[in-house]
Protein backbone atom coordinates (compact mmCIF):
# COMPACT_ATOMS: atom_id res chain seq x y z
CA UNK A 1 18.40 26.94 17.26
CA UNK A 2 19.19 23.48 16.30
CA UNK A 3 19.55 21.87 19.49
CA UNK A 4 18.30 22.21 23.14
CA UNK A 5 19.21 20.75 26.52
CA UNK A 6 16.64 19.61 28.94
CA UNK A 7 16.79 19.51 32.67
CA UNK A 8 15.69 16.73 34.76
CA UNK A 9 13.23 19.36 35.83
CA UNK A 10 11.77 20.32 32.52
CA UNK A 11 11.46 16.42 31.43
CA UNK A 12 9.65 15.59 34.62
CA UNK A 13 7.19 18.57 33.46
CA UNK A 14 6.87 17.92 29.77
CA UNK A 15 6.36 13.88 30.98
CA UNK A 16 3.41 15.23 33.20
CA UNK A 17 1.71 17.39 29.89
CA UNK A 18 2.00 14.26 28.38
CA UNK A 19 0.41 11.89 30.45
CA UNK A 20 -2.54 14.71 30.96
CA UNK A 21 -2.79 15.07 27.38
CA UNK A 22 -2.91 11.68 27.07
CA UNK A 23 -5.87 10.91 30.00
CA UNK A 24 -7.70 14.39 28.30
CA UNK A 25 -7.69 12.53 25.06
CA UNK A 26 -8.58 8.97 26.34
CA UNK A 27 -11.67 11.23 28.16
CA UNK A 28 -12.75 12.57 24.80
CA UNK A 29 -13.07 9.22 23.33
CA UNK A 30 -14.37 7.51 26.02
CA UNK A 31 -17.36 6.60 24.11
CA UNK A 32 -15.69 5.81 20.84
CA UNK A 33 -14.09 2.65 19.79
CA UNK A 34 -10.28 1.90 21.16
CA UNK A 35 -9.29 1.73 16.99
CA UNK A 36 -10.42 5.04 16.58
CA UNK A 37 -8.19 6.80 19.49
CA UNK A 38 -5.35 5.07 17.88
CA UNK A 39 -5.64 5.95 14.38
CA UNK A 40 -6.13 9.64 15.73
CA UNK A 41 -2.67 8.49 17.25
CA UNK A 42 -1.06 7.51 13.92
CA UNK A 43 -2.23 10.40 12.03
CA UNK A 44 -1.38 12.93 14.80
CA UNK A 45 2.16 11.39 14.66
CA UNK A 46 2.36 11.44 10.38
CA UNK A 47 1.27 15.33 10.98
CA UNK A 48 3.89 16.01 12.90
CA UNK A 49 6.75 14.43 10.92
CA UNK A 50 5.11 16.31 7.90
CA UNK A 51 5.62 19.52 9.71
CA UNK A 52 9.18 18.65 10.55
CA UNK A 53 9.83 17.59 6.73
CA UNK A 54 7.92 20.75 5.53
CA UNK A 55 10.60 22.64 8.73
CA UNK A 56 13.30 21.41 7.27
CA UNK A 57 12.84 21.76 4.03
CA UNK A 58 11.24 24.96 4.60
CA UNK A 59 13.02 26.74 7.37
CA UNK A 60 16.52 25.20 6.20
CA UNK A 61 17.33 23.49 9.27
């Protein structure tokens, strides 16, 4: 599969994971430093273009 659609439905649920993710992960690092949530940001973010690189590359797509 190369391409999906998304209904209004399934964006209004995958907006809600996110912003849950998002408050479970500001939770976590509550007690740690504002820099340190965001470069767990960044790096989170550089994984998963790796992964799509290493997908494409990979898995032909």
């Amino acid at each position: 599969m190369r391409e999906a659609l998304m209904t209004a439905q399934g964006k209004a649920m995958t907006d809600a994971v996110n912003i849950a993710r998002e408050r479970i992960g500001r939770a976590i690092f509550a007690q740690r430093d504002e820099r340190e949530f965001d470069e767990l940001q960044r790096d989170e973010r550089e994984f998963d273009e790796l992964v799509r690189l290493l997908q494409k590359f990979v898995g032909g797509h």
